[in-house]
N, C-alpha and C. Protein backbone atom coordinates (compact mmCIF):
# COMPACT_ATOMS: atom_id res chain seq x y z
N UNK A 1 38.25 41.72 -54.35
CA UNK A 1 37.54 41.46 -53.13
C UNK A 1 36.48 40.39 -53.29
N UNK A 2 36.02 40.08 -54.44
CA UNK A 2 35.14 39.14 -54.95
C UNK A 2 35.67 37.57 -53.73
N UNK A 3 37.37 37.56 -54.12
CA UNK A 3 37.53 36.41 -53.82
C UNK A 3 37.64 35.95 -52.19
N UNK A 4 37.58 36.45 -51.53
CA UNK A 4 37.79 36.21 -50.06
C UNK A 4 36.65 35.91 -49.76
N UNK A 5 34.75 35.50 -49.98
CA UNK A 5 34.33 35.05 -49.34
C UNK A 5 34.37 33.24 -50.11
N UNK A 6 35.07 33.55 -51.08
CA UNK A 6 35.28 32.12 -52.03
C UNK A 6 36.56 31.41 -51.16
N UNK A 7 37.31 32.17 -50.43
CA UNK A 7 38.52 31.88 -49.94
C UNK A 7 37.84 31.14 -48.60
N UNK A 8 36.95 31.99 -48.14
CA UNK A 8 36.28 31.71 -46.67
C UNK A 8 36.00 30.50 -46.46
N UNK A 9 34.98 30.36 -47.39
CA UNK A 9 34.36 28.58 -47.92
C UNK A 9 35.47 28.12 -48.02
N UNK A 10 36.50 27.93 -48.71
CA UNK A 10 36.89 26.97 -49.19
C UNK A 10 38.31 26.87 -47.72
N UNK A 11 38.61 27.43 -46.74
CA UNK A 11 39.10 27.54 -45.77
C UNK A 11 38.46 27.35 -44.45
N UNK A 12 37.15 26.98 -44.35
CA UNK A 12 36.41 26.78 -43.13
C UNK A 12 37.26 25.89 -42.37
N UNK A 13 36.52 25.51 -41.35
CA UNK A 13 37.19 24.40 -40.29
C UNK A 13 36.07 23.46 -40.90
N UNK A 14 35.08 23.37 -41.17
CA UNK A 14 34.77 21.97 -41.21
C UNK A 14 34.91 21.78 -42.95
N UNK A 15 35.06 22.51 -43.84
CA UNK A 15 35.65 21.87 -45.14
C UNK A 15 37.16 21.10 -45.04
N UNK A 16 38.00 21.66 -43.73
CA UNK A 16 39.01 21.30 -44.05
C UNK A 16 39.65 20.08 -43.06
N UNK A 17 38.11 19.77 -42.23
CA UNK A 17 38.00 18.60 -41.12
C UNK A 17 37.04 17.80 -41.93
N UNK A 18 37.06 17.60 -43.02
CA UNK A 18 35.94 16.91 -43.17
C UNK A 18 36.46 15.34 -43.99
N UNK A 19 37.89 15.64 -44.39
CA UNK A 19 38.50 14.32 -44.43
C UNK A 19 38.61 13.53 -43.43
N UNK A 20 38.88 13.82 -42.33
CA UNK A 20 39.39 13.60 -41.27
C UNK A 20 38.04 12.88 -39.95
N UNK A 21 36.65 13.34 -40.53
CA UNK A 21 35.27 13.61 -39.89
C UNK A 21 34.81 12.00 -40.61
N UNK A 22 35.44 11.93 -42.23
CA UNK A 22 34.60 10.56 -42.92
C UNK A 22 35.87 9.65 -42.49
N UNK A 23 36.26 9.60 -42.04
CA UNK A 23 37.49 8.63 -41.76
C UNK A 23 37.38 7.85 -40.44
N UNK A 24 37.75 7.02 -40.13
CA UNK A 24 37.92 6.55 -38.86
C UNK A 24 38.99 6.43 -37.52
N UNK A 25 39.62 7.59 -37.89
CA UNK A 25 40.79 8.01 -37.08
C UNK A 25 40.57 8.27 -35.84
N UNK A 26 38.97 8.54 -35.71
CA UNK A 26 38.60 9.37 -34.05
C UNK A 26 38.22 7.69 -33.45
N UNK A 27 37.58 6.82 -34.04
CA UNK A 27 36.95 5.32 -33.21
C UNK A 27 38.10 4.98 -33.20
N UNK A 28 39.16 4.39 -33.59
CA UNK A 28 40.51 3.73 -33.16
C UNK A 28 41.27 4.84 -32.67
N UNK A 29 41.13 5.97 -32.57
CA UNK A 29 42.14 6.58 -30.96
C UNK A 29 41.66 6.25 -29.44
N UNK A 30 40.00 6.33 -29.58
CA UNK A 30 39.31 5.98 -28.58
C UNK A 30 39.34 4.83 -28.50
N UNK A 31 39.62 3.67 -29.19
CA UNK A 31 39.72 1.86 -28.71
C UNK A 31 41.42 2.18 -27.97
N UNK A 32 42.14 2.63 -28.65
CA UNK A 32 43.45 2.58 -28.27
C UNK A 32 43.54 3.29 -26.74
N UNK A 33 43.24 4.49 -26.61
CA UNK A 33 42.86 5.24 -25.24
C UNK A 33 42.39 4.04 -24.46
N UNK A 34 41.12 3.76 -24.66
CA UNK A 34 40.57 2.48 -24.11
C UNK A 34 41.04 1.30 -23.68
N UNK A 35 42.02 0.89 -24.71
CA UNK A 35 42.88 -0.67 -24.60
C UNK A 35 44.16 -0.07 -23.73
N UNK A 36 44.93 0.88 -23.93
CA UNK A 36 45.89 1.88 -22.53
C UNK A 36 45.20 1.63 -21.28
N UNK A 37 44.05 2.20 -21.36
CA UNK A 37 43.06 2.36 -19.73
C UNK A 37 43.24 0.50 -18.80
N UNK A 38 42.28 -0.31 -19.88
CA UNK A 38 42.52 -1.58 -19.63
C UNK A 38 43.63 -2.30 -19.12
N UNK A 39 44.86 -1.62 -19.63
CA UNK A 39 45.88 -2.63 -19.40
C UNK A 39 46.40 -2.08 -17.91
N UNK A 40 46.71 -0.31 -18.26
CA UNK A 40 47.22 -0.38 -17.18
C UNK A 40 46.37 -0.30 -15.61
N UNK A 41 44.86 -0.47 -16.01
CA UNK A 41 43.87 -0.71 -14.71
C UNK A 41 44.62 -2.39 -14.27
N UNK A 42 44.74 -3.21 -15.60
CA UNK A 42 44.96 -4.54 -14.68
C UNK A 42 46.70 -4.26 -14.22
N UNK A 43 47.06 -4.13 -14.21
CA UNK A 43 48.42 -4.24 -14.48
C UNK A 43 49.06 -3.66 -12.78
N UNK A 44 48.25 -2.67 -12.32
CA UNK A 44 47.95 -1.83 -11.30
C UNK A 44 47.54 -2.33 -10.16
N UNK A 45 46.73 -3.21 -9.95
CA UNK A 45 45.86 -3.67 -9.28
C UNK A 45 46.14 -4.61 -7.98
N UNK A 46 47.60 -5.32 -8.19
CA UNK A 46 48.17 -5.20 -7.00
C UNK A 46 48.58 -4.49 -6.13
N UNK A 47 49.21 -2.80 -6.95
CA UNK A 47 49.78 -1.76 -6.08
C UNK A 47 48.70 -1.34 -4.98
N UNK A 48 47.64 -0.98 -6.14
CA UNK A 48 46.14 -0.41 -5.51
C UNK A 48 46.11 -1.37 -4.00
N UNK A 49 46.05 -2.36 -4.20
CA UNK A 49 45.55 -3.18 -3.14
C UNK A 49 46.46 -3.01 -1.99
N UNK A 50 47.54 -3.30 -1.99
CA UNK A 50 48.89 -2.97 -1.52
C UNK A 50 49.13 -2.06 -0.62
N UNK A 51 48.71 -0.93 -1.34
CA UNK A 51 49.14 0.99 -1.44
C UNK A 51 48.21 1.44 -0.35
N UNK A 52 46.98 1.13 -1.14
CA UNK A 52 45.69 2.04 -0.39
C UNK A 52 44.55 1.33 0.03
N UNK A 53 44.36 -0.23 -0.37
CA UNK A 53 43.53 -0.98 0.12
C UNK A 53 43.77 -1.67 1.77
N UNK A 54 44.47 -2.26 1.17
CA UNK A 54 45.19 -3.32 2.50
C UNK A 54 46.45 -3.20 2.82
N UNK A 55 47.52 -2.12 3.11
CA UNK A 55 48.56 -2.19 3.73
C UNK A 55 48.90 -3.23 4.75
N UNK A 56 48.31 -3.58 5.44
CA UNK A 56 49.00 -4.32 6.61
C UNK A 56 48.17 -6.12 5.99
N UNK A 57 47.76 -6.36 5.22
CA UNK A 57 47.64 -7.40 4.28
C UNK A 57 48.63 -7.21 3.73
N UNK A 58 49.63 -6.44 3.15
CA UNK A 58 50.43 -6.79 2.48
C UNK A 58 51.99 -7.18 2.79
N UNK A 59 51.85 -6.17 4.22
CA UNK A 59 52.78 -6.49 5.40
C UNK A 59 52.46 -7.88 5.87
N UNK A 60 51.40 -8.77 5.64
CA UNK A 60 51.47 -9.98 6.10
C UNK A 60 51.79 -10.96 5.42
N UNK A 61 51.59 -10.80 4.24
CA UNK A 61 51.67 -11.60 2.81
C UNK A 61 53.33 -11.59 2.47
N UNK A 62 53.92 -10.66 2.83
CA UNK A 62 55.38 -10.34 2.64
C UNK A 62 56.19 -11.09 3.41
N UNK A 63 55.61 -11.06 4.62
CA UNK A 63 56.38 -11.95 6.21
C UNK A 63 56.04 -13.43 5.49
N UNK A 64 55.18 -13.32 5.11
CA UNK A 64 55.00 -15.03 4.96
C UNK A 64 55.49 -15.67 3.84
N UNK A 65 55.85 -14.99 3.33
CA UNK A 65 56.39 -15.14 2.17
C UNK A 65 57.96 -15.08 2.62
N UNK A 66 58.50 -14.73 2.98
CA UNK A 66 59.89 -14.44 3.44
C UNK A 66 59.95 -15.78 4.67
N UNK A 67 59.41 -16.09 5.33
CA UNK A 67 59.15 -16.95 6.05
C UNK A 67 58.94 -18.50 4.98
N UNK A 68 58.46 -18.46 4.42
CA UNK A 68 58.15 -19.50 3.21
C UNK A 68 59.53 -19.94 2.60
N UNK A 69 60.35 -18.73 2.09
CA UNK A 69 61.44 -18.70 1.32
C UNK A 69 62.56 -19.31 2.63
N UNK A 70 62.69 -18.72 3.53
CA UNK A 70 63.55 -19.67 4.69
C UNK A 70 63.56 -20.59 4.91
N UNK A 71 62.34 -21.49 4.70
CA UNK A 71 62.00 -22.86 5.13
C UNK A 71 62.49 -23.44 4.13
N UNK A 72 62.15 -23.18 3.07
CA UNK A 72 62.67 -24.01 1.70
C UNK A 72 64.43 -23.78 1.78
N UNK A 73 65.23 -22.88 2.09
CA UNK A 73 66.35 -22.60 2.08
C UNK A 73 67.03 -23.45 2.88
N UNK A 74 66.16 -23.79 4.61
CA UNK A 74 66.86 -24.19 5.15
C UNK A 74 66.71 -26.07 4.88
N UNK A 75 65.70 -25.81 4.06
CA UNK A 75 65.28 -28.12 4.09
C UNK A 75 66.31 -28.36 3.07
N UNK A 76 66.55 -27.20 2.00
CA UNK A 76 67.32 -27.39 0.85
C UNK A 76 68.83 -27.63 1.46
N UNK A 77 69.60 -26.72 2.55
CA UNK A 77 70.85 -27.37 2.57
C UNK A 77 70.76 -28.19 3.93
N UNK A 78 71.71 -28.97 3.54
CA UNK A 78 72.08 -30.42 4.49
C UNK A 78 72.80 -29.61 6.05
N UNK A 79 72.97 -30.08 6.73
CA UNK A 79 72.84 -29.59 8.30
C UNK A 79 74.11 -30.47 8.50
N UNK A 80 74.94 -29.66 9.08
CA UNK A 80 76.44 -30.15 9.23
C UNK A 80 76.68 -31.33 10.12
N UNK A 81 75.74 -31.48 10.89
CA UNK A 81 75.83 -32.69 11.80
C UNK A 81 75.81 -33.87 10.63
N UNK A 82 74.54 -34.00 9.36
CA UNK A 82 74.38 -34.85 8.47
C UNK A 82 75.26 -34.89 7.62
N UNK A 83 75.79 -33.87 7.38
CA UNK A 83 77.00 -34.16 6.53
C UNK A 83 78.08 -34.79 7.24
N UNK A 84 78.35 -34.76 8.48
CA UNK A 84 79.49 -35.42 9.12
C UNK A 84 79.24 -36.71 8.79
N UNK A 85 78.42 -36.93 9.10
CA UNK A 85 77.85 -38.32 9.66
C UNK A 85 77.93 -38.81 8.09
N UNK A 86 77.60 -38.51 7.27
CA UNK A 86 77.78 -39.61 5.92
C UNK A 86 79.64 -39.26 5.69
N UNK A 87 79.99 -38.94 5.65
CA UNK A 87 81.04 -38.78 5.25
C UNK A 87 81.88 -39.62 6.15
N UNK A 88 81.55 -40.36 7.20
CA UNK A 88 82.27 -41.01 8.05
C UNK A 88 83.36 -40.85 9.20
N UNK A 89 84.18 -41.24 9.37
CA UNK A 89 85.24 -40.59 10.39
C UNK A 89 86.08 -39.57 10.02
N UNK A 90 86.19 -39.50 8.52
CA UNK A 90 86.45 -38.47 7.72
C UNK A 90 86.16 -36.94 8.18
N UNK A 91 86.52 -36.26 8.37
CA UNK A 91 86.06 -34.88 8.70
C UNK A 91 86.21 -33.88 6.92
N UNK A 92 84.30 -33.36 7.38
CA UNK A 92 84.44 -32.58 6.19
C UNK A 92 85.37 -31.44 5.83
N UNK A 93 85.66 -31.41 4.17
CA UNK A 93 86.10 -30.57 4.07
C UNK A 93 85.94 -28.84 3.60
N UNK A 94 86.37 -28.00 4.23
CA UNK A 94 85.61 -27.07 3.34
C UNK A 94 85.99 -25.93 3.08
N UNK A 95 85.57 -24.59 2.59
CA UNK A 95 86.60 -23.83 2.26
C UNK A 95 87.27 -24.13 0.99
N UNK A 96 88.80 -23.49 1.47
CA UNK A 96 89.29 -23.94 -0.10
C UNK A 96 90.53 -25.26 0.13
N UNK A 97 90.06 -25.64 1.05
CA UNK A 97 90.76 -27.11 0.97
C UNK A 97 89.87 -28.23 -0.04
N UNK A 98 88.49 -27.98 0.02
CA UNK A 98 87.84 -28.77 -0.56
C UNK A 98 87.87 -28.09 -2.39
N UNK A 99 87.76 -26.73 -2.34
CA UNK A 99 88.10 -26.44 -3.82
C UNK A 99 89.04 -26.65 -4.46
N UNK A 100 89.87 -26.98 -3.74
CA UNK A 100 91.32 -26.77 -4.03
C UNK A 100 91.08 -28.82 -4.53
N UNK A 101 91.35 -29.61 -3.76
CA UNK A 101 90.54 -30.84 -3.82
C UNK A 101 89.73 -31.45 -4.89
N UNK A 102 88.76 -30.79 -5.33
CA UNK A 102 88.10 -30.59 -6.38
C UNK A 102 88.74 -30.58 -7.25
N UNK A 103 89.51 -29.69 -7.37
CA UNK A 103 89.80 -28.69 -8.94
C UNK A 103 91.09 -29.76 -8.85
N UNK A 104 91.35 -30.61 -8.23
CA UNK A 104 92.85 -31.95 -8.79
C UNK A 104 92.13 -32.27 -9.06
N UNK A 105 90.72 -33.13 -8.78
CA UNK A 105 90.38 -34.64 -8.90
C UNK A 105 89.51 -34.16 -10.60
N UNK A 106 89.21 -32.74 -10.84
CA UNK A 106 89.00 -32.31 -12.25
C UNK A 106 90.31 -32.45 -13.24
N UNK A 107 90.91 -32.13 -12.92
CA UNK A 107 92.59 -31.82 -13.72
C UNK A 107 93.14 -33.74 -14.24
N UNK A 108 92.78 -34.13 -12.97
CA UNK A 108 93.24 -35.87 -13.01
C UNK A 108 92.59 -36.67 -13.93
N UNK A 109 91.03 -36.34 -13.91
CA UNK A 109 90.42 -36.97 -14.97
C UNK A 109 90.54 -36.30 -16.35
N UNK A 110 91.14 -35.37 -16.14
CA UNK A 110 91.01 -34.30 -17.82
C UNK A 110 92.52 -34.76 -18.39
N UNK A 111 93.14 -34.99 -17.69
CA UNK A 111 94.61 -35.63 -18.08
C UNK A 111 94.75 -36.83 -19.01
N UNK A 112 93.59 -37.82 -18.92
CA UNK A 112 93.72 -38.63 -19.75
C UNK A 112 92.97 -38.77 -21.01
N UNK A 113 92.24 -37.83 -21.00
CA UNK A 113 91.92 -37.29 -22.40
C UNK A 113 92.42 -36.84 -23.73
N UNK A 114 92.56 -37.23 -24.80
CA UNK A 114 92.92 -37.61 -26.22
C UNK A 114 93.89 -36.03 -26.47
N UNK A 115 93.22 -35.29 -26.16
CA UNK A 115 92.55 -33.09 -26.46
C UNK A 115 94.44 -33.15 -26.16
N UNK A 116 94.82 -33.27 -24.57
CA UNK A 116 95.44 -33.15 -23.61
C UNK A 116 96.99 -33.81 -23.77
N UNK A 117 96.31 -34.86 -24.11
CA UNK A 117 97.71 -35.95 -24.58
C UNK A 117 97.79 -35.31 -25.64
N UNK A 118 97.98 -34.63 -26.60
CA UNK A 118 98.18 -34.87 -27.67
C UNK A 118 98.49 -33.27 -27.68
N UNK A 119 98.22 -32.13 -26.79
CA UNK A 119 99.13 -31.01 -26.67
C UNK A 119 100.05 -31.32 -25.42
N UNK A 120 99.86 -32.01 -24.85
CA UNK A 120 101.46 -32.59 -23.65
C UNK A 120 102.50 -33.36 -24.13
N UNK A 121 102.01 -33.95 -25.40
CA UNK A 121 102.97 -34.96 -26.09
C UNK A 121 104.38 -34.30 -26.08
N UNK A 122 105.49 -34.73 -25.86
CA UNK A 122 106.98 -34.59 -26.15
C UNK A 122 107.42 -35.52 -27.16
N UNK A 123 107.77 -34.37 -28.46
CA UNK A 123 108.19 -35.07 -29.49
C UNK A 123 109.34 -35.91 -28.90
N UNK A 124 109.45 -37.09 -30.24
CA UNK A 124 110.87 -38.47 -30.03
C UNK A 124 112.06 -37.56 -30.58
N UNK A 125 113.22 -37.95 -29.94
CA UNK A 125 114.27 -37.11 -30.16
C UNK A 125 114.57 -36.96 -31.60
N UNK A 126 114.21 -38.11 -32.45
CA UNK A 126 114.41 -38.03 -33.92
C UNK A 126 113.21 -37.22 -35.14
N UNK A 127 112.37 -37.44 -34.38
CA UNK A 127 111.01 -37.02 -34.90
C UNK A 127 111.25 -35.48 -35.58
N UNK A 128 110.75 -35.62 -36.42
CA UNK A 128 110.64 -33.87 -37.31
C UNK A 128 109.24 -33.50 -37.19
N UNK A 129 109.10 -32.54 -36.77
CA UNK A 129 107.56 -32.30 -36.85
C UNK A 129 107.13 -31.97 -38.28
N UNK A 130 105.78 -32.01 -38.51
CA UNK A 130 104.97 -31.67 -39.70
C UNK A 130 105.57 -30.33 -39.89
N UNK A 131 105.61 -29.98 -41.61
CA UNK A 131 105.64 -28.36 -41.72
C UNK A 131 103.50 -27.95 -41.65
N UNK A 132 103.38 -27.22 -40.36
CA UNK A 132 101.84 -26.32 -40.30
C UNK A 132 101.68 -25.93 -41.28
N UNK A 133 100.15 -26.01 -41.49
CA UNK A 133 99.45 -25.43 -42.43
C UNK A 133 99.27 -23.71 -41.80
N UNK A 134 98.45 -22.78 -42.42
CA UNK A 134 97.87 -21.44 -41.90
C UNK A 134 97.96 -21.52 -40.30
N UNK A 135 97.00 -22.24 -39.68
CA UNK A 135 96.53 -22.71 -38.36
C UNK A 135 97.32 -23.10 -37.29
N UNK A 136 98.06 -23.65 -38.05
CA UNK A 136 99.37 -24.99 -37.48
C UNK A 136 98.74 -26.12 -36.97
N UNK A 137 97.36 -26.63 -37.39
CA UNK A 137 96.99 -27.84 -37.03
C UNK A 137 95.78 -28.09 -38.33
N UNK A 138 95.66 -29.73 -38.75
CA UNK A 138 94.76 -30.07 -39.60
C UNK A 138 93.43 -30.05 -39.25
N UNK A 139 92.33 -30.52 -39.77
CA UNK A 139 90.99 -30.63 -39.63
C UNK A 139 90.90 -31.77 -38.77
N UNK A 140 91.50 -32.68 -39.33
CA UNK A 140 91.77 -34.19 -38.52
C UNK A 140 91.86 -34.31 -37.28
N UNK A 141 93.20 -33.18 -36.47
CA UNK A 141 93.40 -33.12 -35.61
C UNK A 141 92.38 -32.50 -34.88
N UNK A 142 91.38 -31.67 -35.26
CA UNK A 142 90.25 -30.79 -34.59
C UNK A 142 89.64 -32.00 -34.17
N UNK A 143 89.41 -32.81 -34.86
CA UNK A 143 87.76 -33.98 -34.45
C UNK A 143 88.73 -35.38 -34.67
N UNK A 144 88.68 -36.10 -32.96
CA UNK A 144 88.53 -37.25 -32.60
C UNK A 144 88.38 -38.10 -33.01
């Protein structure tokens, strides 16, 4: 029985907080708590305003803003009368006549490219082709 008030001491709460008391674990939870608080006070601060300050400020700021975004939308595309008019007696095209249109006048210029000719090629009736390597084509043939 001697030993249990030796046990007591040596089991207290503050013998066994007292690593923990010389340390600095409690000032950097409280900067960190602190630097949390900070961020998400700024971070917030539109909702706040938004939410519970100025509702119908924000209903105005929104219209005008949406209003803002139209104007730019509509200066950005060309106005079909102006497009007629450069394009000449020509009537525009559009839809998929014009994609369709497109995607030749892409194909036409890609046709005469080195890449193209040279997988469209039709061997000469005498011609033996190369025996392929692994690949079936050289390094050479990769780069132009």
């Amino acid at each position: 029985m001697t030993d249990a008030p030796q046990d007591l001491q040596r089991l207290a709460p503050e013998k066994l907080t007292a690593t923990f008391s010389r340390s600095r674990i409690f000032p950097c939870l409280l900067i960190a708590v602190a630097v949390h608080l900070v961020l998400l006070a700024a971070t917030s601060v539109v909702y706040v305003r938004d939410t519970w300050i100025d509702p119908d400020g924000a209903a105005r700021r929104k219209a005008t803003k949406l209003a803002a975004k139209k104007a730019e939308e509509e200066a950005a595309a060309p106005s079909p009368k102006a497009t007629a008019e450069t394009a000449g007696d020509a009537a525009p095209k559009t839809g998929t006549a014009a994609a369709k249109t497109t995607h030749e006048t892409e194909m036409d210029k890609r046709k005469d490219a080195p890449v193209i000719k040279g997988i469209t090629a039709k061997a000469k009736k005498d011609e033996i082709p190369k025996e392929p390597d692994g690949l079936g084509i050289t390094i050479d043939e990769t780069n132009p």
